[in-house]
Protein backbone atom coordinates (compact mmCIF):
# COMPACT_ATOMS: atom_id res chain seq x y z
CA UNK A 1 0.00 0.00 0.00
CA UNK A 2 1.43 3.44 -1.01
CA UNK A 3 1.26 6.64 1.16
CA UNK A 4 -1.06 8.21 -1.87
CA UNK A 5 -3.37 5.31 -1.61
CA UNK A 6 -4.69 6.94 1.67
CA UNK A 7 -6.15 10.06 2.50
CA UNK A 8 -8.07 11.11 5.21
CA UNK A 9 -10.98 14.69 4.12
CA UNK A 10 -13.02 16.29 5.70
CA UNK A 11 -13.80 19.90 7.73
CA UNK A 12 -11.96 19.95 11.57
CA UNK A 13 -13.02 22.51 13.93
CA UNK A 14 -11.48 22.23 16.83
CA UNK A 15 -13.19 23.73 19.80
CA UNK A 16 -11.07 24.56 23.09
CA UNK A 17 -10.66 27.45 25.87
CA UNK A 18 -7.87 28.95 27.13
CA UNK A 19 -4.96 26.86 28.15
CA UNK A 20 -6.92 23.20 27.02
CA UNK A 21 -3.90 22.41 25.25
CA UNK A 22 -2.62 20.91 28.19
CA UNK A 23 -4.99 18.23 28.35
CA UNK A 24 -5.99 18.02 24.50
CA UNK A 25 -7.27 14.68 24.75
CA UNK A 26 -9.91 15.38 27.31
CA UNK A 27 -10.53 19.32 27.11
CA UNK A 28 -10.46 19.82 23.23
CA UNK A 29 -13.53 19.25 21.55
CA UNK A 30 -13.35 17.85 17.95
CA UNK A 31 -16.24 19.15 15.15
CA UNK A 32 -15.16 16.67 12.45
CA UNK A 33 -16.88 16.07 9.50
CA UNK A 34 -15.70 13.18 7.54
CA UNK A 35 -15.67 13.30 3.87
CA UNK A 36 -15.28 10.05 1.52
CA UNK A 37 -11.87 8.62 2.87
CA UNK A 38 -9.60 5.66 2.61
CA UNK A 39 -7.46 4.81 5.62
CA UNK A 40 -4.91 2.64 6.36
CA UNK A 41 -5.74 -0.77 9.04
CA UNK A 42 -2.00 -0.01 9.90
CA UNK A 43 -2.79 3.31 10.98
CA UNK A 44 -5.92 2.53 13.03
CA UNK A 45 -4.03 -0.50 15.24
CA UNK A 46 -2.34 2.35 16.87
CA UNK A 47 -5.13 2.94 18.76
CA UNK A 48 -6.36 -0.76 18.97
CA UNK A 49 -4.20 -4.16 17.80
CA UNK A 50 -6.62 -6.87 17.16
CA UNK A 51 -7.46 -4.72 13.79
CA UNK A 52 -6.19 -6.52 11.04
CA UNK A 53 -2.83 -5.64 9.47
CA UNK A 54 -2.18 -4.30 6.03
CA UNK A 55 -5.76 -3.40 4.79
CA UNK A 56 -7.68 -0.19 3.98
CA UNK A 57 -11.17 1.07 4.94
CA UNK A 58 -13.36 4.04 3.28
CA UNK A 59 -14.31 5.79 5.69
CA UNK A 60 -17.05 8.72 6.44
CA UNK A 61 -19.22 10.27 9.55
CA UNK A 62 -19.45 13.16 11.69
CA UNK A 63 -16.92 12.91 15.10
CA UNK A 64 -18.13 14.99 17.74
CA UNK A 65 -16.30 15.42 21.64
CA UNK A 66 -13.02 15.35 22.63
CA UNK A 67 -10.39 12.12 21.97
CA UNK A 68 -11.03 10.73 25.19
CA UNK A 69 -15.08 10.38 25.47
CA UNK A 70 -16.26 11.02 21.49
CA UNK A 71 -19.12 10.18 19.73
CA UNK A 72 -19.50 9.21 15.28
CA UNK A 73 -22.53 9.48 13.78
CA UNK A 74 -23.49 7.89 10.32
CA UNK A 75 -20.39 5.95 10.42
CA UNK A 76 -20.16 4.41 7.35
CA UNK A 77 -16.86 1.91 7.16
CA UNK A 78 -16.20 -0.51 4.69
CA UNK A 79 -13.11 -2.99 3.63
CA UNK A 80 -11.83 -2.38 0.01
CA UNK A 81 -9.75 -4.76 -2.21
């Protein structure tokens, strides 16, 4: 899989206060509206290993709240071969 095989669209606001920085992951809240995207399996098992290796997965939804406690709606994910 090449780098250009993957891209990951959409709009990002990023919604935060005074001095959140220092706790991005729970004090920053994500607005993140995600266009048609392909993404990498590789990628995602940063976050959690039992996803298979070596794949890709369109990708789109709406992310709302902040790394640590968000929410997608109309998650749409599918394999591609």
């Amino acid at each position: 899989m090449k780098q250009e095989d993957r891209n990951l669209a959409g709009d990002l606001k990023l919604n935060y206060q005074d001095n959140n920085f220092s706790d991005f992951t729970n004090k920053v809240n994500w607005d993140f509206q995600i266009d048609e995207s392909i993404i990498a399996t590789n990628e995602l098992r940063l976050f959690y290993n039992e996803i298979v290796k070596n794949e890709t997965v369109g990708l789109s939804g709406h992310m709302t709240g902040a790394l640590n406690d968000f929410k997608v709606e109309e998650m749409n994910a599918t394999t591609l071969e």
